[in-house]
C-alpha atoms as a PDB file:
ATOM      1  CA  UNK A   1     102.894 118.501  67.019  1.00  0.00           C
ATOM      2  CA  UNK A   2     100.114 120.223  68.246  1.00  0.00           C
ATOM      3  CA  UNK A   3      99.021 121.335  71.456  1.00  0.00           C
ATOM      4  CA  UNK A   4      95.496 121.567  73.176  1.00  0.00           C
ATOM      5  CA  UNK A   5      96.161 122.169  76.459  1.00  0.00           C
ATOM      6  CA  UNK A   6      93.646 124.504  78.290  1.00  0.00           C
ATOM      7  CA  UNK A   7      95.162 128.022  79.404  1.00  0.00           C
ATOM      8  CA  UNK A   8      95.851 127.607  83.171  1.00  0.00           C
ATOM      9  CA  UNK A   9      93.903 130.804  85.296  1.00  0.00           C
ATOM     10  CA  UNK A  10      93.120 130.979  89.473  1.00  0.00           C
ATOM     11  CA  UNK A  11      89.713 130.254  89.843  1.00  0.00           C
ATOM     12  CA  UNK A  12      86.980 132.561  91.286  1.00  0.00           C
ATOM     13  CA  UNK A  13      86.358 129.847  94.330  1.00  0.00           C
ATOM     14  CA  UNK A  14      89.504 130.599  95.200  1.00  0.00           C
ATOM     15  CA  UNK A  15      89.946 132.616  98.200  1.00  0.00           C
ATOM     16  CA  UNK A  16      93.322 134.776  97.604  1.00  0.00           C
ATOM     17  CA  UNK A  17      95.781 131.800  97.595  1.00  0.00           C
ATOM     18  CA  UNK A  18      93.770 128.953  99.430  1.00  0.00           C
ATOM     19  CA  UNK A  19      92.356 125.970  97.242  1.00  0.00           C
ATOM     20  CA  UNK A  20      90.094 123.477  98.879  1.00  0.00           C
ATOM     21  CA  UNK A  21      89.796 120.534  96.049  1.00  0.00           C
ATOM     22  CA  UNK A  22      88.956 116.828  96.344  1.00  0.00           C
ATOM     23  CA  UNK A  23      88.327 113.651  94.305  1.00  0.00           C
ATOM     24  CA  UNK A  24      84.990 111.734  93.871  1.00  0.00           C
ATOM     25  CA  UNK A  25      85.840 107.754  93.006  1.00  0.00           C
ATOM     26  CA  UNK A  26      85.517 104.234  93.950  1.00  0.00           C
ATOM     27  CA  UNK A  27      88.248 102.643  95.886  1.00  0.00           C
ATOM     28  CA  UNK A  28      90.322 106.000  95.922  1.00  0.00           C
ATOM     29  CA  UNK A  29      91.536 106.448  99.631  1.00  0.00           C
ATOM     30  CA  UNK A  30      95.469 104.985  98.871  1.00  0.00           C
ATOM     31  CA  UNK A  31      95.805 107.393  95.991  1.00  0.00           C
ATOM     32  CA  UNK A  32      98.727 109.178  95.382  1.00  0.00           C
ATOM     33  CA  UNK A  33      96.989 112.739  93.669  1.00  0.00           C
ATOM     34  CA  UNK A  34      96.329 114.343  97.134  1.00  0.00           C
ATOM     35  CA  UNK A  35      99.795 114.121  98.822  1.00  0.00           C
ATOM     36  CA  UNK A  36     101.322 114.954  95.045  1.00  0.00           C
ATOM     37  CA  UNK A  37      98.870 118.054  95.030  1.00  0.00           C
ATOM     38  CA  UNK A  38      99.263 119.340  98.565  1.00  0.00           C
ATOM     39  CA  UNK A  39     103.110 119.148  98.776  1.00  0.00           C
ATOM     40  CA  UNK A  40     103.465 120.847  95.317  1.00  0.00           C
ATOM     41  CA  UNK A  41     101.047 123.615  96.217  1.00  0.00           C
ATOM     42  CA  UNK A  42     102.840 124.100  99.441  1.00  0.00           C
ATOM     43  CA  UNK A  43     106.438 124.760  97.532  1.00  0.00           C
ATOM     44  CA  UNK A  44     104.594 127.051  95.672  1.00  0.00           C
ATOM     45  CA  UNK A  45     103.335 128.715  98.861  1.00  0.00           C
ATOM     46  CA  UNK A  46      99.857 128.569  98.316  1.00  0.00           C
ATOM     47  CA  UNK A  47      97.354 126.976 101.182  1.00  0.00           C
ATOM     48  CA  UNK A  48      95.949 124.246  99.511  1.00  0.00           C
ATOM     49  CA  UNK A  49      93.815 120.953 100.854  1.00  0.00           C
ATOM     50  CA  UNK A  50      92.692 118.352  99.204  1.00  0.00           C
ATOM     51  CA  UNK A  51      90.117 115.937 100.003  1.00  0.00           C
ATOM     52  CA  UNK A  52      89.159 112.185  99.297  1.00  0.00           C
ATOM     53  CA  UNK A  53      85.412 111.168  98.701  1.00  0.00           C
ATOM     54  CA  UNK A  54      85.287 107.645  98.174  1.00  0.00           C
ATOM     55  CA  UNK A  55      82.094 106.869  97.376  1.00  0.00           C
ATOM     56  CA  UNK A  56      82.909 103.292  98.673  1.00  0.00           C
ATOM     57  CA  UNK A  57      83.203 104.537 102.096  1.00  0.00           C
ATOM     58  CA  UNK A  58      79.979 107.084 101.652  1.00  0.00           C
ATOM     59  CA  UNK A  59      78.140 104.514 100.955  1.00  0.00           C
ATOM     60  CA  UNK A  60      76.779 106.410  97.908  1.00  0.00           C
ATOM     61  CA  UNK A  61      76.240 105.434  94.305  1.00  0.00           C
ATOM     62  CA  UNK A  62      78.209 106.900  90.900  1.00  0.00           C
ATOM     63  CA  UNK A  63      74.823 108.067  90.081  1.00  0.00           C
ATOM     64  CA  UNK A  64      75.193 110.497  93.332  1.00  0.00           C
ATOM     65  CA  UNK A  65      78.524 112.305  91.631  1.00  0.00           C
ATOM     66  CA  UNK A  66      76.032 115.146  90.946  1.00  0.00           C
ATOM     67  CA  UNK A  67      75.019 115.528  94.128  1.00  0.00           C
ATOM     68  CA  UNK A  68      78.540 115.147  95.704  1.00  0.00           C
ATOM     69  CA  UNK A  69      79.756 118.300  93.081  1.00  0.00           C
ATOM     70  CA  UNK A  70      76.848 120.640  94.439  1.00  0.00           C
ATOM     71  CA  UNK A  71      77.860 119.764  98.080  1.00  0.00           C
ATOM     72  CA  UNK A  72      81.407 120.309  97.358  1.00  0.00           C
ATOM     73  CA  UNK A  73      80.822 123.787  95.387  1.00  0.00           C
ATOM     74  CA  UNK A  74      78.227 124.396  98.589  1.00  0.00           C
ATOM     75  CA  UNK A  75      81.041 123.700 101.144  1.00  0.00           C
ATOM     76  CA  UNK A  76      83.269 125.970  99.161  1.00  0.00           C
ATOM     77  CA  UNK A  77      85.590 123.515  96.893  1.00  0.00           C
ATOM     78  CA  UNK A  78      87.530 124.616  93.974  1.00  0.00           C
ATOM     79  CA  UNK A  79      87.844 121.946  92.184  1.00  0.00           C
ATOM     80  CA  UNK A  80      86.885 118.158  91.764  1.00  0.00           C
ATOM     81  CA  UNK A  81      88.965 115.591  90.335  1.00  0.00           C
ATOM     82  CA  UNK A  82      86.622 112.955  88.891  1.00  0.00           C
ATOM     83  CA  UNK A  83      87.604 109.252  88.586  1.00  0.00           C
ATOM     84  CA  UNK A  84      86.316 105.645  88.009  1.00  0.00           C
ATOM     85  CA  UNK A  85      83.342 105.028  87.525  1.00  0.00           C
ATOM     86  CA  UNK A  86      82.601 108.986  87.139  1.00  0.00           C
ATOM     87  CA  UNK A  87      84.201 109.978  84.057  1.00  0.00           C
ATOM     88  CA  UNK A  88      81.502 110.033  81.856  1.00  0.00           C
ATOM     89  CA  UNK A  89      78.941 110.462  84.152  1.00  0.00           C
ATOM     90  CA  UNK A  90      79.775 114.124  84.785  1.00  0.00           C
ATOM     91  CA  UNK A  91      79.703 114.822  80.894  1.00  0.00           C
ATOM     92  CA  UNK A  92      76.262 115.974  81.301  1.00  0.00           C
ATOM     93  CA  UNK A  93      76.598 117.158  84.384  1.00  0.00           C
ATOM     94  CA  UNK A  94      78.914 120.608  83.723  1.00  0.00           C
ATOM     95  CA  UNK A  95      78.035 123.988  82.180  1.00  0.00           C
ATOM     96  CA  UNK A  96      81.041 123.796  79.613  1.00  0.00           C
ATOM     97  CA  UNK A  97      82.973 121.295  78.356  1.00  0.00           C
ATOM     98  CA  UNK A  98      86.684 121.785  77.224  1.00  0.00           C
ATOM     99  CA  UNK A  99      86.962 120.714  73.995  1.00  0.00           C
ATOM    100  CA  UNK A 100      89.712 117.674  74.438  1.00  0.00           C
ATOM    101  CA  UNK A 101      87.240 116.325  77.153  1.00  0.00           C
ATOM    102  CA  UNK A 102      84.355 116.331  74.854  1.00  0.00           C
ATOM    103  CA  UNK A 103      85.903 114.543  72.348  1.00  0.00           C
ATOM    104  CA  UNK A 104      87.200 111.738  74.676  1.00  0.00           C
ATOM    105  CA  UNK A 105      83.924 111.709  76.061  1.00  0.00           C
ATOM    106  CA  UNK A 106      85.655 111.567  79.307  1.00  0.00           C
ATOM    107  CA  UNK A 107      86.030 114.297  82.375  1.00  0.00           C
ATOM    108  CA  UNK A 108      88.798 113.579  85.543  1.00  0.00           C
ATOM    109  CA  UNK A 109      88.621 117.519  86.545  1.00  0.00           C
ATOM    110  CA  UNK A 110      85.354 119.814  87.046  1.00  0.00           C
ATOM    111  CA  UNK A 111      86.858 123.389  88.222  1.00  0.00           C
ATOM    112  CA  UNK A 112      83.784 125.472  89.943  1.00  0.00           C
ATOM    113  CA  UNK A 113      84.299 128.990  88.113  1.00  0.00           C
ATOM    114  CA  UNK A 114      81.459 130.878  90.369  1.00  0.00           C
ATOM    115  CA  UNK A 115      78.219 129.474  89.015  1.00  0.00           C
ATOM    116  CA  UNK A 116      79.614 126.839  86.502  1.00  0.00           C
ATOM    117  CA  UNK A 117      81.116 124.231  86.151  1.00  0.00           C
ATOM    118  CA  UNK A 118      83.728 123.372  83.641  1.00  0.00           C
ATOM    119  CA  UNK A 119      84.613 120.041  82.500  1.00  0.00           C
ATOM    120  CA  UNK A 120      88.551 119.027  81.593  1.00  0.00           C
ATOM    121  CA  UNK A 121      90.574 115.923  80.440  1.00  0.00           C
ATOM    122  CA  UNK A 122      93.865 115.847  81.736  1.00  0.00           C
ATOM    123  CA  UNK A 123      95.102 111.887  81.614  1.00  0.00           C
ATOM    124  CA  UNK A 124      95.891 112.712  78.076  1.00  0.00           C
ATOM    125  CA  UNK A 125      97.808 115.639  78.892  1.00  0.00           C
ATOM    126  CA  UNK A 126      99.376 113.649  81.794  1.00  0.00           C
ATOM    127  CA  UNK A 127     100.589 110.882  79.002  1.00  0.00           C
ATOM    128  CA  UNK A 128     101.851 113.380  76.542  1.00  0.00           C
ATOM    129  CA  UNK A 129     103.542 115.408  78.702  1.00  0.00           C
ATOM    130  CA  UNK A 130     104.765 112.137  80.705  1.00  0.00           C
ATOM    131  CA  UNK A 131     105.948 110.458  76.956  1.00  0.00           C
ATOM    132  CA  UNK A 132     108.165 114.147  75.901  1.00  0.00           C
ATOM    133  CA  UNK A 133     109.588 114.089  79.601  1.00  0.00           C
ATOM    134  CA  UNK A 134     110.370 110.289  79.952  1.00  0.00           C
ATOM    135  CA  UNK A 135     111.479 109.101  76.018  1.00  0.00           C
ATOM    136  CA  UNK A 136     112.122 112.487  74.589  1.00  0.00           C
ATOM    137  CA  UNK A 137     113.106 112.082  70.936  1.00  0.00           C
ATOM    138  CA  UNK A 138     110.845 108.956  70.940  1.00  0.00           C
ATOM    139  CA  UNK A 139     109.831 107.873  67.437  1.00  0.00           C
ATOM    140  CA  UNK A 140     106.537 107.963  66.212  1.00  0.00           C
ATOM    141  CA  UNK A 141     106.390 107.026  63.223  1.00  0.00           C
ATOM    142  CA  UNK A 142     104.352 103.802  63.808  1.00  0.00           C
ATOM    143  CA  UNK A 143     102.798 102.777  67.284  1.00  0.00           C
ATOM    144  CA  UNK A 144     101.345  99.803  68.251  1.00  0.00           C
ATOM    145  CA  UNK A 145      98.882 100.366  71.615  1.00  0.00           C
ATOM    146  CA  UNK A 146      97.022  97.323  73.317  1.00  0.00           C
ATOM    147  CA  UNK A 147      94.097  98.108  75.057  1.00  0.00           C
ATOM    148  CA  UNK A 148      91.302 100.650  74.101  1.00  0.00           C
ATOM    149  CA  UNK A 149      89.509 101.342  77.486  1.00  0.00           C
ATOM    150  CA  UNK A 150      89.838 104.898  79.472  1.00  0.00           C
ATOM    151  CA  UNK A 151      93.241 104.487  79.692  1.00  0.00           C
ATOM    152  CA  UNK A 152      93.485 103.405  76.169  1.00  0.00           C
ATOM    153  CA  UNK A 153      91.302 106.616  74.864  1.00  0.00           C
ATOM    154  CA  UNK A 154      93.627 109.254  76.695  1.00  0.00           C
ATOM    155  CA  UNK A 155      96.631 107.473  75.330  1.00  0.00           C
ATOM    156  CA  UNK A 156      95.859 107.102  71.700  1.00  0.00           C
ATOM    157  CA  UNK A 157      94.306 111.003  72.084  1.00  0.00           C
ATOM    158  CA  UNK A 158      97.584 112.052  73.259  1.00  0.00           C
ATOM    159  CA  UNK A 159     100.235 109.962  71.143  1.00  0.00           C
ATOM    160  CA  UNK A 160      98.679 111.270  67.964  1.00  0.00           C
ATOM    161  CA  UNK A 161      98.150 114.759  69.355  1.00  0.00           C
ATOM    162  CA  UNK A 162     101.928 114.791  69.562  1.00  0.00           C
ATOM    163  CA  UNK A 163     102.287 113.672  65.437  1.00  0.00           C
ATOM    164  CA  UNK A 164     102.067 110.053  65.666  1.00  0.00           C
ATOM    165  CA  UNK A 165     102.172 109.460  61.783  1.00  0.00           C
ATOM    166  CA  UNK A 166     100.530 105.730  62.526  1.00  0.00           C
ATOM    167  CA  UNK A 167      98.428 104.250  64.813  1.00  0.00           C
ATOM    168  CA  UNK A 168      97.335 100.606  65.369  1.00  0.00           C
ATOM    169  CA  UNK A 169      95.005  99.770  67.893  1.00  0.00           C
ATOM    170  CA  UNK A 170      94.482  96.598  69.753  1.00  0.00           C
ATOM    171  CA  UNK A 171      91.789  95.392  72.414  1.00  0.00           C
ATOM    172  CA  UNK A 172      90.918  92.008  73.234  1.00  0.00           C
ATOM    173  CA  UNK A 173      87.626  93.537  72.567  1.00  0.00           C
ATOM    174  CA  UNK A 174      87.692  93.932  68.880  1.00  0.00           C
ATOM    175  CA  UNK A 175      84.575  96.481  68.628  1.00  0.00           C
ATOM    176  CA  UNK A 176      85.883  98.814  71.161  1.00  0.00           C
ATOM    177  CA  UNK A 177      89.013  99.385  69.287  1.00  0.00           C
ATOM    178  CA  UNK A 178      87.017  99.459  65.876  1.00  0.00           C
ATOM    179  CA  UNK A 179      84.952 102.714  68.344  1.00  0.00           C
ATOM    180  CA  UNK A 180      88.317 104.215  69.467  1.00  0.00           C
ATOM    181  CA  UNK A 181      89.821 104.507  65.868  1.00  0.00           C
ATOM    182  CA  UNK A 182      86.511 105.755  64.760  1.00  0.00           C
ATOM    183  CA  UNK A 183      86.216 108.961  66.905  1.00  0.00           C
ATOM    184  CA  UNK A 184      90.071 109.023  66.837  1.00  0.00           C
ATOM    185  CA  UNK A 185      90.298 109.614  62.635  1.00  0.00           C
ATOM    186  CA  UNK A 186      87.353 112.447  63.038  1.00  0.00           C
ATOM    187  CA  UNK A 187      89.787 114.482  65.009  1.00  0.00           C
ATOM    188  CA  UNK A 188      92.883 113.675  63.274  1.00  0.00           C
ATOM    189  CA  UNK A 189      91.817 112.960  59.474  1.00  0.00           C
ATOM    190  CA  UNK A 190      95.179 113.833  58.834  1.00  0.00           C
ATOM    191  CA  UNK A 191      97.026 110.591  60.514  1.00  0.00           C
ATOM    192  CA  UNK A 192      96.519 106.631  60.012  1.00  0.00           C
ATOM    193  CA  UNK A 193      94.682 105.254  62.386  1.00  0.00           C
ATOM    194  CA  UNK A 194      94.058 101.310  62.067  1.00  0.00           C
ATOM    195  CA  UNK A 195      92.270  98.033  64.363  1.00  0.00           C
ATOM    196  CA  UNK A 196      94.452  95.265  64.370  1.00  0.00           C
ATOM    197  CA  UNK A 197      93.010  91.861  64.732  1.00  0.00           C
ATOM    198  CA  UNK A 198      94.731  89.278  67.587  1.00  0.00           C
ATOM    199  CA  UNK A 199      96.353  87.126  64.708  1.00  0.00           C
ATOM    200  CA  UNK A 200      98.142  90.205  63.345  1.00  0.00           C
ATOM    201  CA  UNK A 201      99.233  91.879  67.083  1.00  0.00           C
ATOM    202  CA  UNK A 202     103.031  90.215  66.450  1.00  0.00           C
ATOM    203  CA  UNK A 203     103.655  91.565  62.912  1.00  0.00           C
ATOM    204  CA  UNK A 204     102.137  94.919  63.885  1.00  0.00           C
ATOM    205  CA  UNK A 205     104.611  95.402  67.193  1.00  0.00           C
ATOM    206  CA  UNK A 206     107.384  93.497  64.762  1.00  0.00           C
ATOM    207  CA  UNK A 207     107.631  96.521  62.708  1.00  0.00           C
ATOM    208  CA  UNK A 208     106.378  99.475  65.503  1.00  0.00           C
ATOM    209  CA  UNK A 209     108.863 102.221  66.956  1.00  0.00           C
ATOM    210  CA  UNK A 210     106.851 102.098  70.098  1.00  0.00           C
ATOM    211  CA  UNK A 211     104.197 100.201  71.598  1.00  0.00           C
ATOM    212  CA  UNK A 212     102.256 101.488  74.325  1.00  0.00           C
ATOM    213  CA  UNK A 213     100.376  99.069  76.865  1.00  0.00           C
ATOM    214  CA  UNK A 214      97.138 100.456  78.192  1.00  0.00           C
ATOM    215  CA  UNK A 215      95.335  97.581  80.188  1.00  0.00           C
ATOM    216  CA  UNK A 216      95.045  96.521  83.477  1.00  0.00           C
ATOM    217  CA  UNK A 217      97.214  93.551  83.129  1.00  0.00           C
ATOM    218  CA  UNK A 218     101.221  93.866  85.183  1.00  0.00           C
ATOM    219  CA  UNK A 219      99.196  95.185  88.478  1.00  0.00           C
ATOM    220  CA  UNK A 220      99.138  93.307  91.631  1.00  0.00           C
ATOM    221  CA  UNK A 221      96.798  91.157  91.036  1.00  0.00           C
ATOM    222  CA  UNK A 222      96.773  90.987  87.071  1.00  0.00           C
ATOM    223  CA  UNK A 223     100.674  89.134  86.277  1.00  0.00           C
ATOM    224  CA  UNK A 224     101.223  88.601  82.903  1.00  0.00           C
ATOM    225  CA  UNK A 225     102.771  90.779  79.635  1.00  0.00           C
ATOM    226  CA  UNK A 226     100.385  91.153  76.769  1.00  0.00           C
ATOM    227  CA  UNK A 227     102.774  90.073  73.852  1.00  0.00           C
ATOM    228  CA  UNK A 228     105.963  88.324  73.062  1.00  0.00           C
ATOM    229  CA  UNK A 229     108.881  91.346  73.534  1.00  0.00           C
ATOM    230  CA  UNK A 230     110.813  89.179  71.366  1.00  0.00           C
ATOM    231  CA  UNK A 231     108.455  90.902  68.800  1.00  0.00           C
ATOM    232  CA  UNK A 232     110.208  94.291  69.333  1.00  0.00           C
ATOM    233  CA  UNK A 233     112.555  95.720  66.523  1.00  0.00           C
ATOM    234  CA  UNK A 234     115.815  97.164  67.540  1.00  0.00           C
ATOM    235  CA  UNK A 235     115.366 100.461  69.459  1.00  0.00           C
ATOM    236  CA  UNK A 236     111.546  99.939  69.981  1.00  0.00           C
ATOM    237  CA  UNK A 237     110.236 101.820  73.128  1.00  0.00           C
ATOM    238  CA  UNK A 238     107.447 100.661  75.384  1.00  0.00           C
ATOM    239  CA  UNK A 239     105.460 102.368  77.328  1.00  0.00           C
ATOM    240  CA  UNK A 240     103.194 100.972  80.291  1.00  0.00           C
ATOM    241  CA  UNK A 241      99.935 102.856  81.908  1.00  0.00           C
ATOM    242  CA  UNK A 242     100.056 100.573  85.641  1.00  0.00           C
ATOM    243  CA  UNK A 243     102.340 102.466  88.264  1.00  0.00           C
ATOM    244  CA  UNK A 244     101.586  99.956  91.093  1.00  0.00           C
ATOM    245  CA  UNK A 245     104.131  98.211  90.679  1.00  0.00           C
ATOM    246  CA  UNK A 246     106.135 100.882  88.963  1.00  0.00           C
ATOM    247  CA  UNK A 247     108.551  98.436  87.128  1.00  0.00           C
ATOM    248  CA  UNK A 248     105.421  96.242  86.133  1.00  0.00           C
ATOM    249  CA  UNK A 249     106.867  92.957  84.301  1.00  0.00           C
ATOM    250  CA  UNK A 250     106.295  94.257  80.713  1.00  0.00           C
ATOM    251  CA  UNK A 251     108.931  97.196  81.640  1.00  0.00           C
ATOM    252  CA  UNK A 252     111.006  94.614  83.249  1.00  0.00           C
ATOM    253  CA  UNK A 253     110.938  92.304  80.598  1.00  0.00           C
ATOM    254  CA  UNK A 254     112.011  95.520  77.359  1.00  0.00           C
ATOM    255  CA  UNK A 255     114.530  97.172  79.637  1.00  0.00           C
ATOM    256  CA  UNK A 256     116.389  93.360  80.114  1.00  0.00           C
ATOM    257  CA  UNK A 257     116.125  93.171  76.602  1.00  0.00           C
ATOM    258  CA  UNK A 258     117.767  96.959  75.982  1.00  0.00           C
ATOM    259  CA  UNK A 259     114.381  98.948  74.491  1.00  0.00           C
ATOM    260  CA  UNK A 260     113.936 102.430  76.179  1.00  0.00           C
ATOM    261  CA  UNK A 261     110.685 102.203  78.469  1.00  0.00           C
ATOM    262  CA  UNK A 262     108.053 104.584  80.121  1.00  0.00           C
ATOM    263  CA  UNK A 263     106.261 103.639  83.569  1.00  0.00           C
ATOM    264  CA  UNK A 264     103.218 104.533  83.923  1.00  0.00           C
ATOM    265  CA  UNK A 265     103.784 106.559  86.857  1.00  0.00           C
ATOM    266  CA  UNK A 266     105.228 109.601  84.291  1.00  0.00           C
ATOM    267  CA  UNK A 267     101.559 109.693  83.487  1.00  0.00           C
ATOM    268  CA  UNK A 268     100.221 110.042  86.973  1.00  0.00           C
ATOM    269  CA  UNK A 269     102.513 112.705  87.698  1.00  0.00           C
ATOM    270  CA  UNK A 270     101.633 114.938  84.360  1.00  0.00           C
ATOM    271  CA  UNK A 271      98.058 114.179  84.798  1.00  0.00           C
ATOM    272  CA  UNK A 272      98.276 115.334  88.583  1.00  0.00           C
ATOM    273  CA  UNK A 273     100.285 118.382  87.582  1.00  0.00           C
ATOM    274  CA  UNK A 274      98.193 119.476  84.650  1.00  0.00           C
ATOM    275  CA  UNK A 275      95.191 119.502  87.138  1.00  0.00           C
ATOM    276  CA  UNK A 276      97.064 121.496  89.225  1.00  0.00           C
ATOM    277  CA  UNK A 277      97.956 124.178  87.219  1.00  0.00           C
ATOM    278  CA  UNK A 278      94.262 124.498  85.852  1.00  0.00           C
ATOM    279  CA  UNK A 279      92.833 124.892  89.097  1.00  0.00           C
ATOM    280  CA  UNK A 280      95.283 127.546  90.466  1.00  0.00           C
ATOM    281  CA  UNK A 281      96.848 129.139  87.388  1.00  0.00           C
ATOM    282  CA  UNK A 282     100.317 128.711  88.484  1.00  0.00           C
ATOM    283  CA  UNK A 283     102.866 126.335  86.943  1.00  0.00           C
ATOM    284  CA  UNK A 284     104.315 123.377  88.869  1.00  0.00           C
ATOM    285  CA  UNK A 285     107.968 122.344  88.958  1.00  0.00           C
ATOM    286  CA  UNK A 286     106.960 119.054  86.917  1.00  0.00           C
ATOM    287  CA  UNK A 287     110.228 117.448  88.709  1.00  0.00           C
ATOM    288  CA  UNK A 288     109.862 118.347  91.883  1.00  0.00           C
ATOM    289  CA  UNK A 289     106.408 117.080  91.117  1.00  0.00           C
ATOM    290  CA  UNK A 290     108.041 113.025  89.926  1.00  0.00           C
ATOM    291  CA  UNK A 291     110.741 112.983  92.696  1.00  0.00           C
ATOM    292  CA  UNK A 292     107.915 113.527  95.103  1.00  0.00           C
ATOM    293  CA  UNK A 293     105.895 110.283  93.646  1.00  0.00           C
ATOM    294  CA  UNK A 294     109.012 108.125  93.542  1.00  0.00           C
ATOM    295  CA  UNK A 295     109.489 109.016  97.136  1.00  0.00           C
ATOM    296  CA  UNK A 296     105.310 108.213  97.523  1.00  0.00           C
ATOM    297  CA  UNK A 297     106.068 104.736  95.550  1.00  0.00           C
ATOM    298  CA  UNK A 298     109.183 103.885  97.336  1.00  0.00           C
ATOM    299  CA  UNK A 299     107.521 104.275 100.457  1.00  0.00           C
ATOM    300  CA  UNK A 300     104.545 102.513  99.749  1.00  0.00           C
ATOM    301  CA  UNK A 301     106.794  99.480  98.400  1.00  0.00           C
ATOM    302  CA  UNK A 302     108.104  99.430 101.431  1.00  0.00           C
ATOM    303  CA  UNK A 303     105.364  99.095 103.355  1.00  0.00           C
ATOM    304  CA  UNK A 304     104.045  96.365 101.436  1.00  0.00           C
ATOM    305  CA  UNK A 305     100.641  98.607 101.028  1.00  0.00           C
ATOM    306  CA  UNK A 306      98.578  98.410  98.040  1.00  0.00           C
ATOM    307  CA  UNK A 307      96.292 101.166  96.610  1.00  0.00           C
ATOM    308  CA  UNK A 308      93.912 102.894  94.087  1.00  0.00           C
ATOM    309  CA  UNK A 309      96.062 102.758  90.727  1.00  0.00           C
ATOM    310  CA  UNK A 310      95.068 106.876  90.222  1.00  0.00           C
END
């Protein structure tokens, strides 16, 4: 297994231990990443604020992220965290791109480092991280993922960053997993990486040690599972990227049936932390970090609200 996380280091923005940081999205003001930020930078004592700019709400379009990361580096901000529909947007907007974000092709963190700006990727970090912490001693000898979209890109980048021997890729969109696997076998030449047609999904999850599900489908207001569990061999694990619901009914369904599973809120939480510990250089207490989203979640369930799935 292999590991290319970015060294974390305290920014120049910074002033002594005070971070001012936001996020730049569309329908973004329920997120979770700016209570999970603040209360983990505050048991680490540092004075830290976080922001939400919803371009929704500005009234602005993507096309105006640029603009929106000047103001913010203007007003004295430390850090962005970028989301949909930004993410490749900003590509061509920063000064230096980390290498794992250039080859997703795919940025959710610009950290202002005086003049520049400096492009990361952590969702796959947030997924790796989330996969050790949630299933460790997972197998991966052979994983089956559905869905090649954003999601699906940081996902695949991650499993076979941590020695996935196999990989078979499924969309519903058969030329955007045939693109996936593509840039996917440059950087690991090493690994099998295969597109798996919709008549062959059930014999590829019959004989997978994990499948991962990286779609949109188990939110809200997208029911459904994306293949027959009865599929799964004996001691299969399955993994899901939607955290709202956390249990979505995918999870529900494997767990009944005895296969280890992975919410996707393990990936939220890693992705949130990694951030975190890029823009300030210090390392968070990754636990503190979940308990603090389950406590988010619960009390969101409770509510009844609904939200931004970031």
């Amino acid at each position: 297994m292999t590991d290319r996380r970015p060294p974390a280091r305290p920014r120049s923005d910074a002033q002594g231990d005070r971070y001012l940081v936001g996020l730049i999205g569309e329908g973004i003001t329920a997120s979770l990443t700016p209570p999970m930020h603040e209360a983990e930078a505050a048991a680490l004592g540092l004075d830290y604020e976080y922001r939400v700019l919803d371009l929704i709400e500005l009234g602005r379009p993507a096309e105006d992220v640029g603009a929106l990361l000047a103001e913010a580096r203007a007003t004295g901000f430390a850090a962005m965290n970028i989301t949909h529909p930004c993410k490749q947007l900003v590509l061509d907007l920063v000064d230096e791109l980390h290498a794992d974000a250039a080859r997703l092709r795919a940025v959710n963190l610009v950290v202002f480092d005086g003049d520049r700006l400096i492009g990361y990727n952590t969702d796959w970090m947030g997924f790796g991280d989330g996969l050790a912490a949630g299933l460790p001693g997972a197998s991966l000898d052979r994983v089956v993922q559905i869905g090649c979209g954003g999601a699906g890109a940081a996902t695949a980048y991650a499993l076979l960053t941590r020695g996935t021997l196999r990989l078979d890729l499924f969309d519903v969109e058969t030329e955007r997993a045939e693109h996936l696997a593509e840039r996917m076998r440059t950087h690991f030449p090493e690994q099998t990486i295969t597109t798996v047609l919709g008549g062959d999904l059930p014999h590829a999850v019959s004989r997978a040690s994990g499948v991962v599900h990286a779609t949109p489908m188990g939110m809200l207001h997208h029911p459904g599972v994306a293949f027959d569990l009865d599929l799964l061999a004996e001691g299969a694990w399955v993994s899901d990227v939607v955290y709202r619901p956390l249990e979505t009914e995918l999870l529900r369904q494997a767990a009944e049936r005895g296969h280890p599973v992975l919410d996707g809120g393990r990936m939220a939480v890693g992705q949130a932390c990694a951030s975190l510990q890029i823009i300030t250089g210090r390392v968070p207490d990754r636990d503190r970090m979940q308990r603090h989203f389950l406590a988010l979640i619960g009390a969101e369930e409770r509510s009844g609200a609904e939200g931004s799935s970031r």
